[in-house]
N, C-alpha and C. Protein backbone atom coordinates (compact mmCIF):
# COMPACT_ATOMS: atom_id res chain seq x y z
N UNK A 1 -20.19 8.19 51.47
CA UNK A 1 -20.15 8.47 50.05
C UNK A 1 -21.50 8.92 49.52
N UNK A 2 -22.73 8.52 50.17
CA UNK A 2 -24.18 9.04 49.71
C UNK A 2 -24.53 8.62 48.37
N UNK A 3 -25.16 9.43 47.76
CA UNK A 3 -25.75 8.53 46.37
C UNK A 3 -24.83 9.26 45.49
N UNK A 4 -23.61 10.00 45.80
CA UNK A 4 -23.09 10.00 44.35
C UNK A 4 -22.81 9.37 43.44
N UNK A 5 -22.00 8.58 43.19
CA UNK A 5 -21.69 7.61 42.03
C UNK A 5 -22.44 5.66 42.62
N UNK A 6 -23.05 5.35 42.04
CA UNK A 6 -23.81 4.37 42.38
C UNK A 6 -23.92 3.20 41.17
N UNK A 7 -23.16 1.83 41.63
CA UNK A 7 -23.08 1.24 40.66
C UNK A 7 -24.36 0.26 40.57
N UNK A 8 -25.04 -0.02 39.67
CA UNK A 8 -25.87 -1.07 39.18
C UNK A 8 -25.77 -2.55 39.54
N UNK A 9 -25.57 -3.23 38.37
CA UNK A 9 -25.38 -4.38 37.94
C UNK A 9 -24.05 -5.05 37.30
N UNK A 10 -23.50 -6.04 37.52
CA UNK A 10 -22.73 -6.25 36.65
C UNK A 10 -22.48 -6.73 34.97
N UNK A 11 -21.61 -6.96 34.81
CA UNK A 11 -21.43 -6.84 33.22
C UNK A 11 -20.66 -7.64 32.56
N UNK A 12 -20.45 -7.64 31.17
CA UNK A 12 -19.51 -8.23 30.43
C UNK A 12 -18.69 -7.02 29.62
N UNK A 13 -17.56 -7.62 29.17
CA UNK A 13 -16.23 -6.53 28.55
C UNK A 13 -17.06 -5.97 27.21
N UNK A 14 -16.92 -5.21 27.03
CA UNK A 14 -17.07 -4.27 25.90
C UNK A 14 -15.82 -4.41 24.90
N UNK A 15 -16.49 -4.48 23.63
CA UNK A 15 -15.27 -5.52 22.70
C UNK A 15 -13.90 -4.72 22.39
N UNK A 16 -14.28 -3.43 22.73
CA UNK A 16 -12.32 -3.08 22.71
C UNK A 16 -12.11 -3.02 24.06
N UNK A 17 -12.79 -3.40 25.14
CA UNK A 17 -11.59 -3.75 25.81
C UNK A 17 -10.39 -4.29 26.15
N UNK A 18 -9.79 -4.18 26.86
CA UNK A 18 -8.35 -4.48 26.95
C UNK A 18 -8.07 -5.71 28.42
N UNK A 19 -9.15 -5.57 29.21
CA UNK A 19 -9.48 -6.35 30.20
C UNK A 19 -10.13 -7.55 30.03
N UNK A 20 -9.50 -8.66 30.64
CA UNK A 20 -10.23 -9.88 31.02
C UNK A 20 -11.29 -10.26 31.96
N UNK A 21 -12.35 -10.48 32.10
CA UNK A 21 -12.88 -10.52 33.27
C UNK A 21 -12.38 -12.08 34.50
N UNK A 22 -11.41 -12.68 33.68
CA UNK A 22 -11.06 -13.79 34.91
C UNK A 22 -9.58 -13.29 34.91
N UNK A 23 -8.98 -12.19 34.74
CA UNK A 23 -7.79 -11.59 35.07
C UNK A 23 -7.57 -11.53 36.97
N UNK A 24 -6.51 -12.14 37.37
CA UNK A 24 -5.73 -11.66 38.56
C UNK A 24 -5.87 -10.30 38.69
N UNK A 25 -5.86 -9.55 40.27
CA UNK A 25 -5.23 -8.47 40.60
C UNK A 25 -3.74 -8.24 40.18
N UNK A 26 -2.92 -9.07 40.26
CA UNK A 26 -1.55 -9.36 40.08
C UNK A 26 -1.54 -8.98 38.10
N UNK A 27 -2.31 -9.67 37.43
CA UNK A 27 -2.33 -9.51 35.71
C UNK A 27 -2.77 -7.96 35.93
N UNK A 28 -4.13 -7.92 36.29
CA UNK A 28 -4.45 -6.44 36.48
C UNK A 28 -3.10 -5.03 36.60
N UNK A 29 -2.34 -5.32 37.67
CA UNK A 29 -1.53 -4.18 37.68
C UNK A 29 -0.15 -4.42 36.37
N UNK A 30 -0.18 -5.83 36.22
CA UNK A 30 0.89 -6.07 34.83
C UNK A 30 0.49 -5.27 34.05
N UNK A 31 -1.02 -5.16 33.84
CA UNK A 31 -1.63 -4.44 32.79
C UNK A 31 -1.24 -3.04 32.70
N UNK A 32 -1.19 -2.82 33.98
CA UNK A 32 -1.41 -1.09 34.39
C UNK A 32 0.09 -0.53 33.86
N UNK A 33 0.86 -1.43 34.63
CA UNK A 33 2.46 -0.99 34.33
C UNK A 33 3.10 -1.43 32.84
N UNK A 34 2.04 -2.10 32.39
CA UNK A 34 3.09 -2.25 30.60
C UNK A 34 2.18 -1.23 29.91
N UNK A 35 1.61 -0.18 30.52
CA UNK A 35 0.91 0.88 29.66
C UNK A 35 1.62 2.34 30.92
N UNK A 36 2.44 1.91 31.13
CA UNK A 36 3.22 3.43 31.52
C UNK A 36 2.22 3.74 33.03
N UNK A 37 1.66 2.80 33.49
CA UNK A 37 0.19 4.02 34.84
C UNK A 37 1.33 3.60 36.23
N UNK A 38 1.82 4.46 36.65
CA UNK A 38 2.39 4.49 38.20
C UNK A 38 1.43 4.46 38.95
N UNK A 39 1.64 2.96 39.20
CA UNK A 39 0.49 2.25 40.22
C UNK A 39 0.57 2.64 41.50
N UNK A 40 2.08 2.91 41.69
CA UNK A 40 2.32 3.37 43.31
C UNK A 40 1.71 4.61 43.91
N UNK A 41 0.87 5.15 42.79
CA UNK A 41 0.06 6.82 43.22
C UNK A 41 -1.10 6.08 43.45
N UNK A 42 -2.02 4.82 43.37
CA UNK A 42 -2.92 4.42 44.02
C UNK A 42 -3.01 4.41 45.07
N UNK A 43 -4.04 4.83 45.97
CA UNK A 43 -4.11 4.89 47.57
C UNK A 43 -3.54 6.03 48.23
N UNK A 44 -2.92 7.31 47.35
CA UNK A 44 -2.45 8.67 47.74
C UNK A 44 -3.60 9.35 47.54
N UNK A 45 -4.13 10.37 48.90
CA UNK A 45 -4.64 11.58 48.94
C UNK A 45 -5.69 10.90 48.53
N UNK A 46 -6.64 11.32 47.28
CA UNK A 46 -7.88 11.55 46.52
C UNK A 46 -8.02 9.81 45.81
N UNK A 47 -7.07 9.26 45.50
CA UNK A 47 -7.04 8.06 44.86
C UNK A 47 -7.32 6.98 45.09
N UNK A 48 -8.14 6.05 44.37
CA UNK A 48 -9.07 4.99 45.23
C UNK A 48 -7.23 4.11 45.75
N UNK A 49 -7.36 3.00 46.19
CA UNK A 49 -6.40 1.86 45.95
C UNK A 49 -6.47 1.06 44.67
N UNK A 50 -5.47 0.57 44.60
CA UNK A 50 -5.31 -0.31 43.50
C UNK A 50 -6.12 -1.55 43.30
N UNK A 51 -6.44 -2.22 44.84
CA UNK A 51 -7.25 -2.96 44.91
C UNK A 51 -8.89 -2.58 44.75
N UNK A 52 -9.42 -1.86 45.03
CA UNK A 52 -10.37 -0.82 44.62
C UNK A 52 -10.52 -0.47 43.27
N UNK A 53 -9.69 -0.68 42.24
CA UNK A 53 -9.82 -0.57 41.05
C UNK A 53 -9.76 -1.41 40.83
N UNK A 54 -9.08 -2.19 40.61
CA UNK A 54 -9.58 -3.80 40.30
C UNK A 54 -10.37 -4.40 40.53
N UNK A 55 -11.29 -3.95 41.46
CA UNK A 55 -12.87 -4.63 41.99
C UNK A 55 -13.90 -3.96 41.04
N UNK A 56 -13.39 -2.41 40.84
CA UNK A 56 -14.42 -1.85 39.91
C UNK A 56 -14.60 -2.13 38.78
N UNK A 57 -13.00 -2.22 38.30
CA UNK A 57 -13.35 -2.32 36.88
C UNK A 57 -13.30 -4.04 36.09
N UNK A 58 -12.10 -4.96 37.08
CA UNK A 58 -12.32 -6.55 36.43
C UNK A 58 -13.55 -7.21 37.03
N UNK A 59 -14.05 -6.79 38.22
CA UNK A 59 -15.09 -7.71 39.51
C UNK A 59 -16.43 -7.44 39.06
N UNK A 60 -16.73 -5.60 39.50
CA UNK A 60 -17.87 -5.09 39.61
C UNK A 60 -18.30 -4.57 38.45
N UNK A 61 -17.18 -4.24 37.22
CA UNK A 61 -17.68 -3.87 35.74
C UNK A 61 -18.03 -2.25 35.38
N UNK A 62 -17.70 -1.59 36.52
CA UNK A 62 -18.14 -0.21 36.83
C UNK A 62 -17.69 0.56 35.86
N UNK A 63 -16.56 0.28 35.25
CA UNK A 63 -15.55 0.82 34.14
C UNK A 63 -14.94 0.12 33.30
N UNK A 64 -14.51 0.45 32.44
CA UNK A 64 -13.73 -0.62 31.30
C UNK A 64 -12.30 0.44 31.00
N UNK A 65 -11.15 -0.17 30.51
CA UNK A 65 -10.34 -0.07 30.26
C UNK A 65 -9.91 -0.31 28.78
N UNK A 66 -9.44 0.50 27.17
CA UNK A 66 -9.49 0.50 26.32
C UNK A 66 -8.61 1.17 25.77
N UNK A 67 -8.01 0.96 24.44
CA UNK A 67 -6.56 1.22 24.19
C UNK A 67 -7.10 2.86 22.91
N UNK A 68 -6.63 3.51 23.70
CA UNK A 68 -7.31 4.65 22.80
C UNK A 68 -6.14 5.59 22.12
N UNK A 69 -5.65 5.59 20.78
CA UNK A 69 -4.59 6.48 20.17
C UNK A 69 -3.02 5.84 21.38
N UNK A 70 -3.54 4.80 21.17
CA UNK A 70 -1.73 3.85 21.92
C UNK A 70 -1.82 3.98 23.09
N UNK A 71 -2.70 4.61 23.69
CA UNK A 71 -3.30 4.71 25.59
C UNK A 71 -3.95 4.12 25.76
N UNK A 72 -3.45 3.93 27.06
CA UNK A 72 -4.83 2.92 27.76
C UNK A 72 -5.76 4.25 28.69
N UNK A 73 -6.87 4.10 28.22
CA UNK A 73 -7.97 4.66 28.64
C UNK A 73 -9.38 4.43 29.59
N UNK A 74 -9.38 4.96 30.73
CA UNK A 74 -10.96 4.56 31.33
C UNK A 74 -12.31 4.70 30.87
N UNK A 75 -12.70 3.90 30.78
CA UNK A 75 -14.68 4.86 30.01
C UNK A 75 -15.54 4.17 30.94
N UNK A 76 -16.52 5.20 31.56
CA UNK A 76 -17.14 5.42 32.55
C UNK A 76 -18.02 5.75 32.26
N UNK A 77 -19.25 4.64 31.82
CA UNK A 77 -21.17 4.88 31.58
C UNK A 77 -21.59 5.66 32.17
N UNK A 78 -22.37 6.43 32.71
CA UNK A 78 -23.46 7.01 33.57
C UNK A 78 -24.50 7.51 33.39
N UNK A 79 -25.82 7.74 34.07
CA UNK A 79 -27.46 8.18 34.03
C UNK A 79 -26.97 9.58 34.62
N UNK A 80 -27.04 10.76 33.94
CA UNK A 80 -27.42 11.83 35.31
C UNK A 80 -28.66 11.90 34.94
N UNK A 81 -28.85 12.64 36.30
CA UNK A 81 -30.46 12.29 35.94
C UNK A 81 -30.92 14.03 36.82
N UNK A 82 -31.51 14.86 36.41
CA UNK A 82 -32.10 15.93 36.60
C UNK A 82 -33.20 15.60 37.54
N UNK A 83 -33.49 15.10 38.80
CA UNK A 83 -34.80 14.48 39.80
C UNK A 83 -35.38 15.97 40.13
N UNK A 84 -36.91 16.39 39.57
CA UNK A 84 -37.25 17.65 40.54
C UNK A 84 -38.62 17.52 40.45
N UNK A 85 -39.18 18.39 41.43
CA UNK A 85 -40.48 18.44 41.97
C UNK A 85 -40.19 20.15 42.72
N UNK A 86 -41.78 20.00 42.40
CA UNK A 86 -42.39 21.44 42.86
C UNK A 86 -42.46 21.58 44.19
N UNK A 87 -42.07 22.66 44.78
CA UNK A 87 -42.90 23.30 46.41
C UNK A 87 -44.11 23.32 46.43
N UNK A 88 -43.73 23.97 48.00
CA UNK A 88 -45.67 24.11 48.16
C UNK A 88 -45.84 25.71 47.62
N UNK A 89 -44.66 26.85 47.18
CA UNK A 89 -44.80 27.91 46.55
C UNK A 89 -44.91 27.62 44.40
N UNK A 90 -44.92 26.37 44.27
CA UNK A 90 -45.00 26.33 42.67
C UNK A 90 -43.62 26.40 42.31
N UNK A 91 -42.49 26.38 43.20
CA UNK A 91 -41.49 26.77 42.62
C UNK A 91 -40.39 25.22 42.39
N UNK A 92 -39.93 25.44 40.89
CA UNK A 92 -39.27 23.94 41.06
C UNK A 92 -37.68 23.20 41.52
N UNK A 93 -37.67 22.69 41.90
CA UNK A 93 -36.49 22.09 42.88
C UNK A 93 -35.62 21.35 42.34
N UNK A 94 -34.56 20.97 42.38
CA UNK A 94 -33.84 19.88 41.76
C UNK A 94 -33.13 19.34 43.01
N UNK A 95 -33.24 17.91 42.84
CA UNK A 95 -32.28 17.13 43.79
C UNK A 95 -30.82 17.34 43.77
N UNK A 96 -29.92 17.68 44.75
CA UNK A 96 -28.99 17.75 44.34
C UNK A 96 -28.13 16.57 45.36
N UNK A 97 -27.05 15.61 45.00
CA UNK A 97 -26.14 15.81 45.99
C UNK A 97 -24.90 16.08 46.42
N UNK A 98 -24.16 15.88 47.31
CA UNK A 98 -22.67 16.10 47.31
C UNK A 98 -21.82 14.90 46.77
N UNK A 99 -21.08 15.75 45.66
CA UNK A 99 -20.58 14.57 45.00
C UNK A 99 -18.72 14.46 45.84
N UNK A 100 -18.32 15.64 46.59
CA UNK A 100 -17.21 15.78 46.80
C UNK A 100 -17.60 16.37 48.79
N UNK A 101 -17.33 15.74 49.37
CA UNK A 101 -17.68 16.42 51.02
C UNK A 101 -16.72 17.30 51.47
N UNK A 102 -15.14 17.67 50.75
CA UNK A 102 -14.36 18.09 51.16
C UNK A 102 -14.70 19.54 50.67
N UNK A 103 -15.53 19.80 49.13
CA UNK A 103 -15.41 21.08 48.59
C UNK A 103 -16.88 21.64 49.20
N UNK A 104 -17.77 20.35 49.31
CA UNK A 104 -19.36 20.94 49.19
C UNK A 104 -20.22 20.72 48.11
N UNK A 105 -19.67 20.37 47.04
CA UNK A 105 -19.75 20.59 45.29
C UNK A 105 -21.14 19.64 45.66
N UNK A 106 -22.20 20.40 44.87
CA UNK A 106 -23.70 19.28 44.57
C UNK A 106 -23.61 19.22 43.02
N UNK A 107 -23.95 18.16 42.47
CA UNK A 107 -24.22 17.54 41.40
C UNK A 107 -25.86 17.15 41.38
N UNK A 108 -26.02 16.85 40.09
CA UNK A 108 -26.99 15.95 40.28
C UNK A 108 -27.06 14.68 40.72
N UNK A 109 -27.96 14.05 40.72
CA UNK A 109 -27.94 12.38 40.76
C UNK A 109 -27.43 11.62 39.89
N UNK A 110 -26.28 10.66 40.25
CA UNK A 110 -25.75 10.19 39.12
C UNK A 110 -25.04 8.76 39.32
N UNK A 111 -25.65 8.10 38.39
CA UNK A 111 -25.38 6.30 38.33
C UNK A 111 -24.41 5.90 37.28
N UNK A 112 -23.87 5.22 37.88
CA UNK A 112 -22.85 4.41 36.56
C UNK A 112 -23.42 3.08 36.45
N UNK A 113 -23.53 2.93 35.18
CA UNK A 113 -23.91 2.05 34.25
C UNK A 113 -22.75 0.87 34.07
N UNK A 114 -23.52 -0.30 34.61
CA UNK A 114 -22.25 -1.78 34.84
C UNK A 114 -22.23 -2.04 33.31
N UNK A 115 -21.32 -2.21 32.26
CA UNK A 115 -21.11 -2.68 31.37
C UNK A 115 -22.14 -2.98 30.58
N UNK A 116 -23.13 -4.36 30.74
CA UNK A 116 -23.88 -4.91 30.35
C UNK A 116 -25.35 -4.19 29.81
N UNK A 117 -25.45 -2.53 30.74
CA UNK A 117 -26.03 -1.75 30.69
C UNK A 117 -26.09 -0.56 29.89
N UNK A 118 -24.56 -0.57 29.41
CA UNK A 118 -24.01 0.29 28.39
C UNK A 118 -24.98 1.18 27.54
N UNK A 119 -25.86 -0.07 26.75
CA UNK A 119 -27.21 0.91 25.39
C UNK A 119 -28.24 0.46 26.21
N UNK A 120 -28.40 0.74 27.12
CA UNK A 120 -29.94 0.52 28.07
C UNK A 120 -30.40 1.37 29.15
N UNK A 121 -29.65 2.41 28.92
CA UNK A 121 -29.31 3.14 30.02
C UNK A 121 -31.18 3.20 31.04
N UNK A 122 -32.54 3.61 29.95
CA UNK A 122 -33.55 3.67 30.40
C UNK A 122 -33.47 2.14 31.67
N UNK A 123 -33.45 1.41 31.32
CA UNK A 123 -33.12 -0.22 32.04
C UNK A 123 -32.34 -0.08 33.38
N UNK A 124 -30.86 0.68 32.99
CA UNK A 124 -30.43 0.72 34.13
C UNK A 124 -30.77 1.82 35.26
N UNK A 125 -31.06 2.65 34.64
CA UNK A 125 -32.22 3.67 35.87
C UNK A 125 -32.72 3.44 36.60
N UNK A 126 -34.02 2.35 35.81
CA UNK A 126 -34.38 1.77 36.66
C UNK A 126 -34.32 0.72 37.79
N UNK A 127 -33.34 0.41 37.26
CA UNK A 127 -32.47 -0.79 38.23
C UNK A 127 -31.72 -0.05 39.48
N UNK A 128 -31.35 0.83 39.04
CA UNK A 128 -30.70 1.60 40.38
C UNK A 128 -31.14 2.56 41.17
N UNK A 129 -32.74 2.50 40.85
CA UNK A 129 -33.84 3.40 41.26
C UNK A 129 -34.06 2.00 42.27
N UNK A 130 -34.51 1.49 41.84
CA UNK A 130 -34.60 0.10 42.69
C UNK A 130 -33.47 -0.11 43.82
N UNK A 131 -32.49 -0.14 43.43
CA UNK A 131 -31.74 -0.34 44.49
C UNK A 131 -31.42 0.82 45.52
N UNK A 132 -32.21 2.05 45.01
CA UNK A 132 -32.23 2.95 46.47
C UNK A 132 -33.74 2.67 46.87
N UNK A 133 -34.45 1.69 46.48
CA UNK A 133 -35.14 1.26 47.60
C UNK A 133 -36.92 2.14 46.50
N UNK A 134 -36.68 2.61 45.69
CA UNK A 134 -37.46 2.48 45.08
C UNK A 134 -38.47 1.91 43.71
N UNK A 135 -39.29 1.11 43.99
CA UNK A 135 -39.59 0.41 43.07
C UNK A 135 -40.35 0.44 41.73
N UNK A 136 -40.40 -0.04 40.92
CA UNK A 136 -40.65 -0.02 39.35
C UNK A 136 -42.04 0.68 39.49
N UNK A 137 -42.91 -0.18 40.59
CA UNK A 137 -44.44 0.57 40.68
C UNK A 137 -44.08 2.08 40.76
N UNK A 138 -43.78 2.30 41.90
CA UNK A 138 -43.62 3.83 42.53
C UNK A 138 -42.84 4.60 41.15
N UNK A 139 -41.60 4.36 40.63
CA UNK A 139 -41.05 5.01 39.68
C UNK A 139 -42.32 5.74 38.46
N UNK A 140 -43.18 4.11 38.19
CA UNK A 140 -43.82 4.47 37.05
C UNK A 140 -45.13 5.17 37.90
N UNK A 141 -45.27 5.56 38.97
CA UNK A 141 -46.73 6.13 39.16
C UNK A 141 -46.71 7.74 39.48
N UNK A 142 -45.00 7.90 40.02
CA UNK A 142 -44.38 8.64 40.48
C UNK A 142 -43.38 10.03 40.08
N UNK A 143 -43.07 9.06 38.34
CA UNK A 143 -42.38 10.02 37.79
C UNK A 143 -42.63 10.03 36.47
N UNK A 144 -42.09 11.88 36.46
CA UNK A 144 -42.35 11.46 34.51
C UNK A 144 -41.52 11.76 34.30
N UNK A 145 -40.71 11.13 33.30
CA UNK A 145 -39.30 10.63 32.59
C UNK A 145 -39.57 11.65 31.32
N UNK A 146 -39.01 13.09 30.93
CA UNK A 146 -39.26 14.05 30.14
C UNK A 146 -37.80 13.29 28.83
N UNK A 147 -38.36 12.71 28.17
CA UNK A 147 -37.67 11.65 26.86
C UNK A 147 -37.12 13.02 26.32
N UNK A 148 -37.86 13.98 25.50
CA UNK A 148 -37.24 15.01 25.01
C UNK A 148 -35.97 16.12 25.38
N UNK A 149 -35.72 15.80 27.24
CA UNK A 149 -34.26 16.55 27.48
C UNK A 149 -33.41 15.65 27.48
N UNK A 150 -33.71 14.09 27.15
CA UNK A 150 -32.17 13.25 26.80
C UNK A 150 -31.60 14.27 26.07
N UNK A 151 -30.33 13.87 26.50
CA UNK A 151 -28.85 14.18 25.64
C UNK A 151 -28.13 13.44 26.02
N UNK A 152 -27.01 12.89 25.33
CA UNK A 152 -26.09 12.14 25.17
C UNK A 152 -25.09 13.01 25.35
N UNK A 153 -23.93 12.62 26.34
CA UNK A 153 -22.40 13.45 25.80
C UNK A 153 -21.36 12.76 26.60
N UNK A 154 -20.06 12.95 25.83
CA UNK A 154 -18.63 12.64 26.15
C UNK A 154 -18.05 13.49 26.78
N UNK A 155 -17.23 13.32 27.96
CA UNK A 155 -16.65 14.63 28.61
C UNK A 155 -15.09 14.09 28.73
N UNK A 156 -13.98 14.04 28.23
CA UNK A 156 -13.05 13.27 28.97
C UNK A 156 -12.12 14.17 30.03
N UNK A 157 -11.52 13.67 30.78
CA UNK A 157 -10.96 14.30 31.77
C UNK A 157 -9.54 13.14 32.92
N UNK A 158 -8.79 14.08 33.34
CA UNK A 158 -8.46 13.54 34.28
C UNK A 158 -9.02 13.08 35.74
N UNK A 159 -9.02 11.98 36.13
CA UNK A 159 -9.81 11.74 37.29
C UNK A 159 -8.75 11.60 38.28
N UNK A 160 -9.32 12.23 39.64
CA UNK A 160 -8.52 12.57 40.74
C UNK A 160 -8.60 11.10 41.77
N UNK A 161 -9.61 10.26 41.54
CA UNK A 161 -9.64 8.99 42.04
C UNK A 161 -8.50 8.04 41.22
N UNK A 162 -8.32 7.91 39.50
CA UNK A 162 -7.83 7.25 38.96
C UNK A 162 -6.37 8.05 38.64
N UNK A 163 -5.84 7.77 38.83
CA UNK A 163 -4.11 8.74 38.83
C UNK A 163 -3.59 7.99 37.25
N UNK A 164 -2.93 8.72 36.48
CA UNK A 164 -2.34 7.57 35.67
C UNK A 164 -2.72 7.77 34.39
N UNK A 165 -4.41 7.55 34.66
CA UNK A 165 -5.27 7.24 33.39
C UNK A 165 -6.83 8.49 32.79
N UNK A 166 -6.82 8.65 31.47
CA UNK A 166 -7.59 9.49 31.50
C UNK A 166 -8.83 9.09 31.34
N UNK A 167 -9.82 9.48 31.53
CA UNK A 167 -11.16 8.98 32.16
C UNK A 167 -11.95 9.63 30.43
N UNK A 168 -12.94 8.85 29.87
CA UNK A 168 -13.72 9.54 29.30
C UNK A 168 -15.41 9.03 30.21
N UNK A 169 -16.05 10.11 30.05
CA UNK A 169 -17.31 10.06 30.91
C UNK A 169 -18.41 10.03 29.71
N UNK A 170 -19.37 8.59 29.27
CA UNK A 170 -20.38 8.73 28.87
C UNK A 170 -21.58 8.77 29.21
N UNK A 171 -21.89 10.02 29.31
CA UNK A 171 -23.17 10.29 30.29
C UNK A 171 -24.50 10.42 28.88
N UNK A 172 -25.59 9.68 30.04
CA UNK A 172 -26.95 10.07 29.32
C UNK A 172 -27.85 10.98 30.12
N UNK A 173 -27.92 11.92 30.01
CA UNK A 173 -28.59 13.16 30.88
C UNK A 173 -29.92 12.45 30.20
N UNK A 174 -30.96 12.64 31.76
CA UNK A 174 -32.11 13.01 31.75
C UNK A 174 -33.11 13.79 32.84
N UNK A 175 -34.11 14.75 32.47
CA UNK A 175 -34.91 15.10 33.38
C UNK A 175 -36.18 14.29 33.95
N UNK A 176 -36.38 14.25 35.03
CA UNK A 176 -37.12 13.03 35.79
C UNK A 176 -38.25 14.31 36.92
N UNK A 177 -39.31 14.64 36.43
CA UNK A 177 -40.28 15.26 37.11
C UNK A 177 -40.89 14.39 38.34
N UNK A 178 -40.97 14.53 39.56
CA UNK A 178 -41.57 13.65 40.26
C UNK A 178 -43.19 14.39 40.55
N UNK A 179 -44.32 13.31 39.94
CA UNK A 179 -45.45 13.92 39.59
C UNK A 179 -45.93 14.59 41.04
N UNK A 180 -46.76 15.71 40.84
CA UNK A 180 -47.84 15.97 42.04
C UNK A 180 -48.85 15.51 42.24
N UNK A 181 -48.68 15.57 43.68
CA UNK A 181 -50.25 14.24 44.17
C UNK A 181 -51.47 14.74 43.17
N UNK A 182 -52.18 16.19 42.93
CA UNK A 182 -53.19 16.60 42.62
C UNK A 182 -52.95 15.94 40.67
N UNK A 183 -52.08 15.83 40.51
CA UNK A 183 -51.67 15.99 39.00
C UNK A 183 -51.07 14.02 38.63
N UNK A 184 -51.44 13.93 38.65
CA UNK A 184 -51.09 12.56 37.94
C UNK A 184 -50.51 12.36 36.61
């Protein structure tokens, strides 16, 4: 899977949720099926399992579940994050990776935000900068965090992992320069 989607920390429910966090797998899919989601397309083709969603979204907090215009709806935090640095020609680079191995498709770098992380997103960056093994020192000696290309945005969509349910994506874009040795 590589560093595409990369979860943090865990969390607590976000107040319209619709989820319990001491909910059964068993309540979990009650849930799914008294809101119309044909659970039995979990674990087809592209689609996580059912059990797999229930780890993400009641266990691990990766997602929340929320009753949106009489639907039940996914919402899905995330950091993208723009990572680049210069060559040895001056020319500048962006990290990319494969977010899909079947198409090729590169994305940027991109973290989902555990619940608890929701309005902290700077916080959880760093937390999941950390957990690929790089640390708070190195981040802060290492990079410069360009504050002025934040943007905030909503994308909603159908997700080919989640069958059923429509996904809204709240992403906090940022650009992340990784400094040059000569340039501090």
């Amino acid at each position: 899977r590589g560093l595409g989607l990369h979860s943090c920390t865990t969390g607590l429910s976000s107040p319209d949720s619709v989820v319990n966090p001491s909910m059964t797998e068993s309540q979990f899919e009650d849930l799914l099926r008294s809101h119309e989601v044909n659970v039995d397309l979990f674990g087809i083709g592209a689609a996580c399992s059912l059990a797999e969603f229930y780890e993400a979204v009641v266990k691990e907090r990766k997602s929340d579940l929320i009753m949106l215009n009489g639907a039940l709806e996914r919402i899905v935090n995330l950091v993208r994050i723009s990572l680049r640095v210069r060559d040895s020609e001056n020319k500048l680079r962006e990290l990319r990776v494969v977010s899909d191995p079947t198409t090729g498709r590169n994305m940027p770098l991109a973290m989902t935000l555990a619940l608890a992380e929701r309005g902290q997103w700077q916080e959880g960056m760093e937390t999941c900068f950390e957990q690929l093994h790089v640390s708070l020192e190195v981040q802060r000696s290492c990079f410069f965090v360009d504050m002025e290309s934040y943007r905030f945005s909503e994308e909603r969509a159908k997700s080919e992992r989640i069958p059923g349910l429509m996904t809204t994506y709240r992403s906090h874009n940022i650009t992340i320069d990784i400094k040059e040795k000569t340039h501090p």
